[in-house]
C-alpha atoms as a PDB file:
ATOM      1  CA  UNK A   1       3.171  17.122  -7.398  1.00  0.00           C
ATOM      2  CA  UNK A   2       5.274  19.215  -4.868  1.00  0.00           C
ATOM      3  CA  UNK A   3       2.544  19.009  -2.287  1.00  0.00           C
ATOM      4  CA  UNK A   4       2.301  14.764  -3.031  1.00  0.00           C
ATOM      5  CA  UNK A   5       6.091  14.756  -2.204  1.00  0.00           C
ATOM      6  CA  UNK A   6       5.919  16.787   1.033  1.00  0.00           C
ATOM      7  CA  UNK A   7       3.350  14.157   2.308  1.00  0.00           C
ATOM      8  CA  UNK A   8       5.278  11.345   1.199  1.00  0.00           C
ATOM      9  CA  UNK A   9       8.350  12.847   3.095  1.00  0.00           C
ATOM     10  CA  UNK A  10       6.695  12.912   6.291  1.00  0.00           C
ATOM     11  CA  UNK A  11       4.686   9.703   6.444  1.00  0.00           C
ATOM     12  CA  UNK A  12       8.146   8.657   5.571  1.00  0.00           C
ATOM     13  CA  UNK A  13       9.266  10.368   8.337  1.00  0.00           C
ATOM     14  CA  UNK A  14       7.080   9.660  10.857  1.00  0.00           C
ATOM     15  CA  UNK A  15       6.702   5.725   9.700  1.00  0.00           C
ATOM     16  CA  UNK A  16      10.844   5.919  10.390  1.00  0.00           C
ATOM     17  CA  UNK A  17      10.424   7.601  13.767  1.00  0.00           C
ATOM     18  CA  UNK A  18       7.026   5.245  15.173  1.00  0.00           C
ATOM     19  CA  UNK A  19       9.567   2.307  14.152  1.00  0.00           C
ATOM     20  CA  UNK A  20      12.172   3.886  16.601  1.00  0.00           C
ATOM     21  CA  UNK A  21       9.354   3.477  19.350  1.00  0.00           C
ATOM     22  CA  UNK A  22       8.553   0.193  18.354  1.00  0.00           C
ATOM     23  CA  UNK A  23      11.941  -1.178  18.371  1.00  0.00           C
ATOM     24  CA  UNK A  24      12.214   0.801  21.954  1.00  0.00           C
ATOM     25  CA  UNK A  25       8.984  -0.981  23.239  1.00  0.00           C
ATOM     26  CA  UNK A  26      10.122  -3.954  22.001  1.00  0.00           C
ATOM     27  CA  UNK A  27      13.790  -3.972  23.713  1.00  0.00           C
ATOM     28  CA  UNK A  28      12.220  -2.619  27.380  1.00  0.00           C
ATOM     29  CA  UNK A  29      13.437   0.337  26.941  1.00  0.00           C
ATOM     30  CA  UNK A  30      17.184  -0.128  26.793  1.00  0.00           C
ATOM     31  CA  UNK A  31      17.282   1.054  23.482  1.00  0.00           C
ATOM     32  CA  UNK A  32      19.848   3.811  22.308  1.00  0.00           C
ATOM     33  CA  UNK A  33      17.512   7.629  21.820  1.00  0.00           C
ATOM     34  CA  UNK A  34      14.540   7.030  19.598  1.00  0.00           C
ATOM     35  CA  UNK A  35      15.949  10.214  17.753  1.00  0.00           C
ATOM     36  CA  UNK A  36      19.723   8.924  17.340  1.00  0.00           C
ATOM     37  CA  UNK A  37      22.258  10.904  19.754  1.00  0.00           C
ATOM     38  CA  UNK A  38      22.483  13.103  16.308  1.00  0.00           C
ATOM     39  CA  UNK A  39      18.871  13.909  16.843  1.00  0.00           C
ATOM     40  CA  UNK A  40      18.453  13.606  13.167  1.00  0.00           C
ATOM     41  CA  UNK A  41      14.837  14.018  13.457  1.00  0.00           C
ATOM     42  CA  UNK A  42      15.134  16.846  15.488  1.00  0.00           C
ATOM     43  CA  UNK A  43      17.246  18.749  12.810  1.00  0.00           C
ATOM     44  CA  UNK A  44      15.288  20.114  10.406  1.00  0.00           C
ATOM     45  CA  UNK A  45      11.310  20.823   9.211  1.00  0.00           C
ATOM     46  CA  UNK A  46      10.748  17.704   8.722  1.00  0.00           C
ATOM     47  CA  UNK A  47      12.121  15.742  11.533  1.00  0.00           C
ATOM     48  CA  UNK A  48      10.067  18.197  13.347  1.00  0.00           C
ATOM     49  CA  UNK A  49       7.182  17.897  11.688  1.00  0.00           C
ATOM     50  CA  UNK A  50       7.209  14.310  12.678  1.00  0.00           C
ATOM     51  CA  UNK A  51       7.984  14.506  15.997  1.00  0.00           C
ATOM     52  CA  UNK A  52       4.831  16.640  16.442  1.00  0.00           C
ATOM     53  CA  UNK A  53       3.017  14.330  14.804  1.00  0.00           C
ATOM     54  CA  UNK A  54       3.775  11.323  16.902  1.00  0.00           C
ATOM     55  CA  UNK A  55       4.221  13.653  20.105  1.00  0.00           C
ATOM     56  CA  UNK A  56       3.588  12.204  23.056  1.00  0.00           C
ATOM     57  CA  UNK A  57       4.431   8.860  22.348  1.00  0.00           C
ATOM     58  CA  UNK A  58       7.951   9.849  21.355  1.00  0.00           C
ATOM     59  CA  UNK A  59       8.626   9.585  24.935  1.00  0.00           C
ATOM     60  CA  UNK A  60       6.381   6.399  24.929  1.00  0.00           C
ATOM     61  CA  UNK A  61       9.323   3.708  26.092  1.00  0.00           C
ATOM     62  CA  UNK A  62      10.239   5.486  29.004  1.00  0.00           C
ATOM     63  CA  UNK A  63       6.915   6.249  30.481  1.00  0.00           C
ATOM     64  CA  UNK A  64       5.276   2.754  30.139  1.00  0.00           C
ATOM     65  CA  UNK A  65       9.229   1.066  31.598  1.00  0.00           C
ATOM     66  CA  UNK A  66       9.837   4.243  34.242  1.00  0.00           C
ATOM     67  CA  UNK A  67      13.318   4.976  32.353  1.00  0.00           C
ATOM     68  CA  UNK A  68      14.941   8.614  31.606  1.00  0.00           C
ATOM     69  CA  UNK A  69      14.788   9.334  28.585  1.00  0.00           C
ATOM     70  CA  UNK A  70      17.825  10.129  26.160  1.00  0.00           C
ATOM     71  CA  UNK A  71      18.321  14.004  26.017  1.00  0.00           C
ATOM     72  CA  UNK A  72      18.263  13.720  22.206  1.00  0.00           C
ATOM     73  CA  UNK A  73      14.512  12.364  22.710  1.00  0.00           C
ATOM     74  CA  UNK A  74      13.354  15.331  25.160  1.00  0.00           C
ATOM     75  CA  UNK A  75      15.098  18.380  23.145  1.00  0.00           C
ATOM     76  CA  UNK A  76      13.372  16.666  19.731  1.00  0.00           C
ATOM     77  CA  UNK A  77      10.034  16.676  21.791  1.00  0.00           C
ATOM     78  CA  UNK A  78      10.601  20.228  23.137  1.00  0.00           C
ATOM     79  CA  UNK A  79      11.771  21.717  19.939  1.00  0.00           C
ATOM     80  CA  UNK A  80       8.423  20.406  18.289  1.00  0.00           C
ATOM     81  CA  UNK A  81       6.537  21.953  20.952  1.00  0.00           C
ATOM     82  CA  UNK A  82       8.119  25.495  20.313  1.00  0.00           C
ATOM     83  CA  UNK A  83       7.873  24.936  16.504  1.00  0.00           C
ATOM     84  CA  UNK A  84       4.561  24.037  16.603  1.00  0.00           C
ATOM     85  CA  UNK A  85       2.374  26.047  19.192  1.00  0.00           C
ATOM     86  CA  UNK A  86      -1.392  26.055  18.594  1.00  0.00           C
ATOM     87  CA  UNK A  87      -2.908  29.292  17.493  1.00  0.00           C
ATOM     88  CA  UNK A  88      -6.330  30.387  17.097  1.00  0.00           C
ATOM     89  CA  UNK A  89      -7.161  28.548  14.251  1.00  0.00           C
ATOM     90  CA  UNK A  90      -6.127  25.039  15.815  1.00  0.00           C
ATOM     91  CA  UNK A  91      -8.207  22.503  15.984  1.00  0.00           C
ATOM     92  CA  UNK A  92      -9.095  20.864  19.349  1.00  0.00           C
ATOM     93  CA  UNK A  93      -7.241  17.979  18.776  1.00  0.00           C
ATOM     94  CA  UNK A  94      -4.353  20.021  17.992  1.00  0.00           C
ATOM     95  CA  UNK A  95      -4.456  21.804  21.389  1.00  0.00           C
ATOM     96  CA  UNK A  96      -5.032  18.242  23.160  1.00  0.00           C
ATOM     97  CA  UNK A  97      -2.200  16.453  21.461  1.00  0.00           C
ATOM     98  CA  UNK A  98       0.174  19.598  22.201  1.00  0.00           C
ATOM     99  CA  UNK A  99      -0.741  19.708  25.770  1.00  0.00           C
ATOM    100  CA  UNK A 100       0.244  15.845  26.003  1.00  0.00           C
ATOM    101  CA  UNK A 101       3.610  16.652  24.498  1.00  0.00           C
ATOM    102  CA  UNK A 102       4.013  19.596  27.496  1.00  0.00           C
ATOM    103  CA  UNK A 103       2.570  17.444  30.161  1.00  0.00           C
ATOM    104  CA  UNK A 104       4.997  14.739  29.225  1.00  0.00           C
ATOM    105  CA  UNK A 105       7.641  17.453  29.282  1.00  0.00           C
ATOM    106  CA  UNK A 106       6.636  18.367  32.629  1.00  0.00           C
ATOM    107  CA  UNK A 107       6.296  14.659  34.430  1.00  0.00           C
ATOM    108  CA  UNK A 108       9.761  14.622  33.013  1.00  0.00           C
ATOM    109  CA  UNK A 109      11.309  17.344  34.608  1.00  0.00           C
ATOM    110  CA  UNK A 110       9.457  16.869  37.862  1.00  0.00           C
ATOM    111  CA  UNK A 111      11.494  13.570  38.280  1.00  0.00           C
ATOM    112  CA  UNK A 112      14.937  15.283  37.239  1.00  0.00           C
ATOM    113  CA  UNK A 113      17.301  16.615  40.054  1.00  0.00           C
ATOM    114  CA  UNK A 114      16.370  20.184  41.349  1.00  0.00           C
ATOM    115  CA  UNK A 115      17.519  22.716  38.968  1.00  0.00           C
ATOM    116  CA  UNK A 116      17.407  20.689  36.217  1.00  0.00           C
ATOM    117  CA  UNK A 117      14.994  22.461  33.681  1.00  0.00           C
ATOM    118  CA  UNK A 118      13.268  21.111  30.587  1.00  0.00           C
ATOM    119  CA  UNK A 119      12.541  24.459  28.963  1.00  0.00           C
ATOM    120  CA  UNK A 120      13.496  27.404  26.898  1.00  0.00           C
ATOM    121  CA  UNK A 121      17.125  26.648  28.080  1.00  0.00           C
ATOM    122  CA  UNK A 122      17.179  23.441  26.711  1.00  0.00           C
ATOM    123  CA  UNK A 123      20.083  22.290  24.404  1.00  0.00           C
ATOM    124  CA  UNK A 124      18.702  21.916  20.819  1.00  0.00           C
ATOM    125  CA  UNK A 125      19.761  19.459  18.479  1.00  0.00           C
ATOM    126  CA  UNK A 126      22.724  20.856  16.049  1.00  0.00           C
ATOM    127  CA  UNK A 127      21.562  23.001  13.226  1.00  0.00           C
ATOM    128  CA  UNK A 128      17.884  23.512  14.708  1.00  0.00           C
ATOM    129  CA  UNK A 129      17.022  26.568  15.483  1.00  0.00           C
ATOM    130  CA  UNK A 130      13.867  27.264  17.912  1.00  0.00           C
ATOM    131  CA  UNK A 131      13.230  31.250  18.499  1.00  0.00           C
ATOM    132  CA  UNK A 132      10.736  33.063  16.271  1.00  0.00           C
ATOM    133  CA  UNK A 133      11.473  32.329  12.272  1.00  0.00           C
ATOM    134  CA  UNK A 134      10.503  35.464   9.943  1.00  0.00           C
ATOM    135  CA  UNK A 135       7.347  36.943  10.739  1.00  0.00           C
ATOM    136  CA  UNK A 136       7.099  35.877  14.213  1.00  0.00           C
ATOM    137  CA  UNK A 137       6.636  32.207  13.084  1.00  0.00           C
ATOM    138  CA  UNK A 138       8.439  29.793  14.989  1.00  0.00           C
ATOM    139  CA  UNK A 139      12.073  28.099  13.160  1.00  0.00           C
ATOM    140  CA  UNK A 140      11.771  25.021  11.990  1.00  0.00           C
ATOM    141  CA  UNK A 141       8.409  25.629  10.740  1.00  0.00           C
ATOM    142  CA  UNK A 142       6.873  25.984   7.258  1.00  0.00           C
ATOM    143  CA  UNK A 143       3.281  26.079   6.060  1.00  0.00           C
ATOM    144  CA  UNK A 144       3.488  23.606   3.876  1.00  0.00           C
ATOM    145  CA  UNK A 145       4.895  21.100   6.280  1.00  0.00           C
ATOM    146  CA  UNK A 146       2.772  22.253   8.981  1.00  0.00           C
ATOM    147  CA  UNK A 147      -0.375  21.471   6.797  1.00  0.00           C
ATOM    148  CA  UNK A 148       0.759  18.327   6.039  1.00  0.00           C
ATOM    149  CA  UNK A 149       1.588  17.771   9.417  1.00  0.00           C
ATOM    150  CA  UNK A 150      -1.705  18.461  10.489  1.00  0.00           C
ATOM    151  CA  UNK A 151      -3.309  16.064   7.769  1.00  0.00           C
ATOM    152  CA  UNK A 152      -0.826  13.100   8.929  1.00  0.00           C
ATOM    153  CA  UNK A 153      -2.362  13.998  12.909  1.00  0.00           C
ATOM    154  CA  UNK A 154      -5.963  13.507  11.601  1.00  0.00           C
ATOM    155  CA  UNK A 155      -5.983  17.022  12.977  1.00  0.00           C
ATOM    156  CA  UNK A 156      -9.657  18.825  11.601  1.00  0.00           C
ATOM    157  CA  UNK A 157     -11.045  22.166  12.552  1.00  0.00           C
ATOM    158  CA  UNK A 158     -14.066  21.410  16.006  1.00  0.00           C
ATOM    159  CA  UNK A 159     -16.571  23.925  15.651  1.00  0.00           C
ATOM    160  CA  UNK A 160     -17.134  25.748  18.836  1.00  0.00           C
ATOM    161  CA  UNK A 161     -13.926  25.740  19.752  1.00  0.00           C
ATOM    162  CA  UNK A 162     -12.103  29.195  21.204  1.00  0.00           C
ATOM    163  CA  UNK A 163      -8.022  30.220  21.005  1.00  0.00           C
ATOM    164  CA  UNK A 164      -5.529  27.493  21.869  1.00  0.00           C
ATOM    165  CA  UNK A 165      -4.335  28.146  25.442  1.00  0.00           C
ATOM    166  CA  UNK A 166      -0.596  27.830  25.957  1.00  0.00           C
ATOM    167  CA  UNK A 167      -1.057  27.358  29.664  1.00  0.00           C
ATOM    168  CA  UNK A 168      -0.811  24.289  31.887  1.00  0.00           C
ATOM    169  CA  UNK A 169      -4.512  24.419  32.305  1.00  0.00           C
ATOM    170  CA  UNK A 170      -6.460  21.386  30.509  1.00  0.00           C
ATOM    171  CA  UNK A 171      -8.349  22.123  27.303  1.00  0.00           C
ATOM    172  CA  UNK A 172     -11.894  21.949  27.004  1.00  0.00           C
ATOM    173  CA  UNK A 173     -13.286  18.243  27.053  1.00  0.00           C
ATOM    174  CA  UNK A 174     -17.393  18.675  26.526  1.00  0.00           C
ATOM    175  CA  UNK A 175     -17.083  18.315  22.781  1.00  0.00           C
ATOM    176  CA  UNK A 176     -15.542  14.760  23.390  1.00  0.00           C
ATOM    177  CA  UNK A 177     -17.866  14.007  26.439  1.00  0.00           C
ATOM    178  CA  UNK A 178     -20.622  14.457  24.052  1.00  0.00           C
ATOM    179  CA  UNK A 179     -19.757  12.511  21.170  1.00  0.00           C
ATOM    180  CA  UNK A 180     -21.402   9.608  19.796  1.00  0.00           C
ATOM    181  CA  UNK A 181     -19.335   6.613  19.883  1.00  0.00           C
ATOM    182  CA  UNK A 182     -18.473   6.584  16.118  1.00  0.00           C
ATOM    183  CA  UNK A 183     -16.922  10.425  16.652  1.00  0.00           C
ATOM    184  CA  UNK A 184     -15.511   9.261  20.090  1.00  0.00           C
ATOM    185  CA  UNK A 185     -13.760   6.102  18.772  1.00  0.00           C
ATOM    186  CA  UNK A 186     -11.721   8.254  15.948  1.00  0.00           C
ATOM    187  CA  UNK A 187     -11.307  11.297  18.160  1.00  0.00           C
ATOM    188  CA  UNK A 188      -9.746   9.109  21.030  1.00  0.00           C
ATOM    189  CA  UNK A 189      -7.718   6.940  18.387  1.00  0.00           C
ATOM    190  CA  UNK A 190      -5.977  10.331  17.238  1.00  0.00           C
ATOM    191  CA  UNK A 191      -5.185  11.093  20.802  1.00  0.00           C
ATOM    192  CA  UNK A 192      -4.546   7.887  21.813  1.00  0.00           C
ATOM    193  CA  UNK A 193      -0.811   9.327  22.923  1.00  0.00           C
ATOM    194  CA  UNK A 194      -2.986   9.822  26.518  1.00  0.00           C
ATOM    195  CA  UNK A 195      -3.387   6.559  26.107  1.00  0.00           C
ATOM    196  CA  UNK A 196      -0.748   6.000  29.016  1.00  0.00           C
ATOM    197  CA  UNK A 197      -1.127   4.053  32.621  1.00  0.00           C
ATOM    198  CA  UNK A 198      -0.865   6.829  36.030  1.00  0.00           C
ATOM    199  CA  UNK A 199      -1.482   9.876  34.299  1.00  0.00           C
ATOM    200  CA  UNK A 200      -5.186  12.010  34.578  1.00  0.00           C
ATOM    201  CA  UNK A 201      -6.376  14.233  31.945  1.00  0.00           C
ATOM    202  CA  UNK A 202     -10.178  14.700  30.757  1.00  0.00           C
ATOM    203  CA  UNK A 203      -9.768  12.887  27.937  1.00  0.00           C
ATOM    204  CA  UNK A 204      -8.949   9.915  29.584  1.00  0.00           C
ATOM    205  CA  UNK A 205     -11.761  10.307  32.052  1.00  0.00           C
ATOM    206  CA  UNK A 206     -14.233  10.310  29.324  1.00  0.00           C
ATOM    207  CA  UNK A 207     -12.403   7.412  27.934  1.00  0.00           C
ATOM    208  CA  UNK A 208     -12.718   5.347  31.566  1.00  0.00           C
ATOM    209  CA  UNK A 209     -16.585   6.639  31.098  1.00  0.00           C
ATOM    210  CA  UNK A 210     -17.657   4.969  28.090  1.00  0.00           C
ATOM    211  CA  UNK A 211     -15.466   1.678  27.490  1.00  0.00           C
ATOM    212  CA  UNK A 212     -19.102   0.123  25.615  1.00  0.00           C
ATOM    213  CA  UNK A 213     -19.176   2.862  23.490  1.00  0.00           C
ATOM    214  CA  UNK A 214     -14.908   2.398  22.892  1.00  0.00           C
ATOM    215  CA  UNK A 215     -15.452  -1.085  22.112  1.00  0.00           C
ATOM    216  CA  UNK A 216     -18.247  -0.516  19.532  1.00  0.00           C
ATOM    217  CA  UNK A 217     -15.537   1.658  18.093  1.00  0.00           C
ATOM    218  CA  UNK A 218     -12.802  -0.881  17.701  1.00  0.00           C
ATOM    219  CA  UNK A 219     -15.157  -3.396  15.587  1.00  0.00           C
ATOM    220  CA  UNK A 220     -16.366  -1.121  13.771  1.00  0.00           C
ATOM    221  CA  UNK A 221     -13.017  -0.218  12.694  1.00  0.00           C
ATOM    222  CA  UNK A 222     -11.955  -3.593  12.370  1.00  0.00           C
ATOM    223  CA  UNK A 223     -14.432  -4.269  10.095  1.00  0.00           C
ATOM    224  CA  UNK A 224     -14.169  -1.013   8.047  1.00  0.00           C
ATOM    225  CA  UNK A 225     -10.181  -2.446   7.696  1.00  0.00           C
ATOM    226  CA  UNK A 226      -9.097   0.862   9.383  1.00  0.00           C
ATOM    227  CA  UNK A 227      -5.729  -0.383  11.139  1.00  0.00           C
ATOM    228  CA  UNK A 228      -4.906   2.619  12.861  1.00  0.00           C
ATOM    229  CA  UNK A 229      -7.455   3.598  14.267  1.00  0.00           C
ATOM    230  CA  UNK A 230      -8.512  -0.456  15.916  1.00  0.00           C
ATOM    231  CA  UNK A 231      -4.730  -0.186  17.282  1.00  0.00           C
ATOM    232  CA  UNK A 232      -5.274   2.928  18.857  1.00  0.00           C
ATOM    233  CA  UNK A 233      -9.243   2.452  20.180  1.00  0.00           C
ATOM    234  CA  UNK A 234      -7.372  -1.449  20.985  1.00  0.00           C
ATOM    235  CA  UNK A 235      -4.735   0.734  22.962  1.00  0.00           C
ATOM    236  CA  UNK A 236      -7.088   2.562  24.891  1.00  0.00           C
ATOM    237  CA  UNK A 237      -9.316  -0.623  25.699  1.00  0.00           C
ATOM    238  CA  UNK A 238      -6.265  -1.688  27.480  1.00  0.00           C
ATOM    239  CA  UNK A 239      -6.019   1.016  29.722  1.00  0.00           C
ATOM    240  CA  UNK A 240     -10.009   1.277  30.798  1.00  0.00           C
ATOM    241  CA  UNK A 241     -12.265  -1.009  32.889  1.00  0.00           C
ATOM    242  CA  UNK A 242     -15.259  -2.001  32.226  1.00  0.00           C
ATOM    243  CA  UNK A 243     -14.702  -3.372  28.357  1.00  0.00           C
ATOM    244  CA  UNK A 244     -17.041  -6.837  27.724  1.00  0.00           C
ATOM    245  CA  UNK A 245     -15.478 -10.104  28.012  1.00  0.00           C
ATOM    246  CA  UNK A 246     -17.073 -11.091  25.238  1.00  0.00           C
ATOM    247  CA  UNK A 247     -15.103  -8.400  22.717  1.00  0.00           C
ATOM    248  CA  UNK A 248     -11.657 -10.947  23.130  1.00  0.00           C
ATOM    249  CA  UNK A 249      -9.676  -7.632  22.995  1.00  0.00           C
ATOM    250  CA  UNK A 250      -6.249  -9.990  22.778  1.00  0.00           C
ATOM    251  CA  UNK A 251      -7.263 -11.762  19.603  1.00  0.00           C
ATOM    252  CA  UNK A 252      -8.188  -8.387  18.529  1.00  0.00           C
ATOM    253  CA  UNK A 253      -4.862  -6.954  18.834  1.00  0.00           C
ATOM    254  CA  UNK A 254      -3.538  -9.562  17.561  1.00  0.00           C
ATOM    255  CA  UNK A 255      -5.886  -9.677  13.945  1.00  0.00           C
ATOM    256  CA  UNK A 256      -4.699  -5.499  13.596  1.00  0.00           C
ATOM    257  CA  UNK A 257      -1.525  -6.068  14.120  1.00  0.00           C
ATOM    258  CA  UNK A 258      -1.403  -8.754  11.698  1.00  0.00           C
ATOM    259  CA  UNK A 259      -3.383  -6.989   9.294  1.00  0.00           C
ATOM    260  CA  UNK A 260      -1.661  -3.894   9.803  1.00  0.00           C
ATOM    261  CA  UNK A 261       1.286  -4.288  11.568  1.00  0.00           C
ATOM    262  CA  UNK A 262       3.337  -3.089   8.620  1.00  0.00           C
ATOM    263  CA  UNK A 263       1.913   0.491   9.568  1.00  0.00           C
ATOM    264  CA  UNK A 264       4.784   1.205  12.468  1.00  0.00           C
ATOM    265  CA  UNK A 265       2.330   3.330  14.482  1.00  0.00           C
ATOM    266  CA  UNK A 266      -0.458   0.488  14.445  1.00  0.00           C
ATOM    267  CA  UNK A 267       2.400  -1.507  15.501  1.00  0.00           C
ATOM    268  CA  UNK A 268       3.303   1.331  18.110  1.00  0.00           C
ATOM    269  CA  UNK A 269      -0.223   0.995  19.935  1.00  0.00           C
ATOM    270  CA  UNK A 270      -0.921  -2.261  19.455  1.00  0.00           C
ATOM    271  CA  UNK A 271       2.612  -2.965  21.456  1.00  0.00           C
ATOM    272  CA  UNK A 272       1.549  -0.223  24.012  1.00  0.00           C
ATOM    273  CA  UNK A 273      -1.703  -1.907  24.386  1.00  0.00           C
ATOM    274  CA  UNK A 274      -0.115  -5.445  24.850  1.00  0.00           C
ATOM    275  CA  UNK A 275       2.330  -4.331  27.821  1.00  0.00           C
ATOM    276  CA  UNK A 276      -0.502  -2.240  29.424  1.00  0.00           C
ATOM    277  CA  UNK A 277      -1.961  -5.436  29.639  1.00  0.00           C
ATOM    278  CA  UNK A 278       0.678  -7.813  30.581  1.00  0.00           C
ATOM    279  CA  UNK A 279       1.534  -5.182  33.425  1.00  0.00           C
ATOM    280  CA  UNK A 280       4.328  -3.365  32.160  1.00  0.00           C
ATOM    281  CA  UNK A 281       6.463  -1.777  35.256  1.00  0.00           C
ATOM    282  CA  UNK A 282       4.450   1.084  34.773  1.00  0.00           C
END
């Protein structure tokens, strides 16, 4: 019963936070912080936890309309990435998603003015604490939440797969490279936050490599009714060449999202998708 609660908190959370995005996509990115200048998801374990499980895109409105950021949105994002470090026991996706959420960090603070850092010196959010919690484990994190954080990610163990790295150096791609297209399709959807227009990582190579094997993907999980992941797949169809004409991505996107548009994060790719493609100023 306690464990059913915890998971009901956070896909609370998180469906709260994804419809902060949304709302952010939808007004160009003149919204007020996704976060709230509070940072009340920021604040505790399981704001936290739901920042880390949306990552990347928390930053979403910015990157796709080329606007800064409120600071409540980057120290949420940054505190999430200190709570939450990968560890030798992460999965793959785990150490993909988290290197989005640095990477994102970093294109941030390369476009700040000199001396401006987004690090360790960062201002947190009130109450939320981000040095090492008892027993070297990072504040703001519990294992309950973090296992139900990792269940909301679609986060599962890879085989094969060696100690998260914490440096700047990209994590291994030849287990997605690899894949067969069923695999591919729900591997990509869960790290569809790369899913974003000017940015290179090897994800998103193998992504540009096999837009046939993507679009097989998004039927398929049209037809199995799986929302989420047909936004996301939908998402990254948006962002490669190469997908067939005769797949009518648009009417697609527009089935999921009616389908499943109650689901904030299928309505968070599906509207990341649609302004890739109407040529957001990205």
């Amino acid at each position: 019963m306690e464990k059913s609660s915890a998971s009901t908190r956070l896909a609370g959370a998180v469906h709260d936070l994804a419809s902060e995005v949304v709302s952010a996509l939808r007004g160009g990115g003149h919204s007020p912080a996704v976060c709230g200048e509070a940072g009340q998801f920021a604040g505790d374990d399981l704001g936290l936890a739901a920042v880390r499980v949306l990552g990347a895109d928390l930053l979403l409105p910015s990157t796709l309309f080329r606007r800064r950021p409120q600071q409540a949105d980057v120290t949420a994002l940054h505190n999430a990435v200190r709570a939450f470090p990968p560890d030798a026991t992460s999965s793959v996706v785990t150490v993909w998603s988290h290197w989005a959420m640095t990477q994102a960090l970093h294109r941030l603070e390369e476009t700040l003015a000199p001396g401006t850092e987004i690090g360790p010196g960062t201002e947190t959010a009130p109450g939320t604490e981000t040095g090492p919690g008892p027993g070297g484990r990072p504040a703001g994190r519990t294992d309950e939440m973090e296992r139900e954080r990792r269940g909301m990610a679609g986060e599962q163990p890879v085989a094969g797969i060696g100690p998260a790295g914490a440096g700047p150096a990209e994590p291994d791609v030849t287990w997605l490279t690899e894949a067969p297209w069923q695999r591919l399709t729900h591997q990509l959807a869960v790290l569809a936050a790369l899913a974003v227009p000017g940015t290179d990582s090897g994800v998103a190579r193998v992504a540009h490599g096999r837009p046939v094997d993507l679009a097989r993907g998004f039927v398929r999980a049209v037809r199995r009714r799986d929302w989420l992941q047909a936004a996301a797949a939908g998402r990254w169809l948006a962002l490669v060449d190469g997908v067939p004409d005769t797949l009518g991505l648009e009417s697609g996107l527009e089935f999921v999202q009616h389908m499943g548009g109650s689901d904030a994060r299928v309505a968070l790719h599906v509207g990341a998708a649609r302004l890739m493609r109407a040529g957001a100023p990205v």
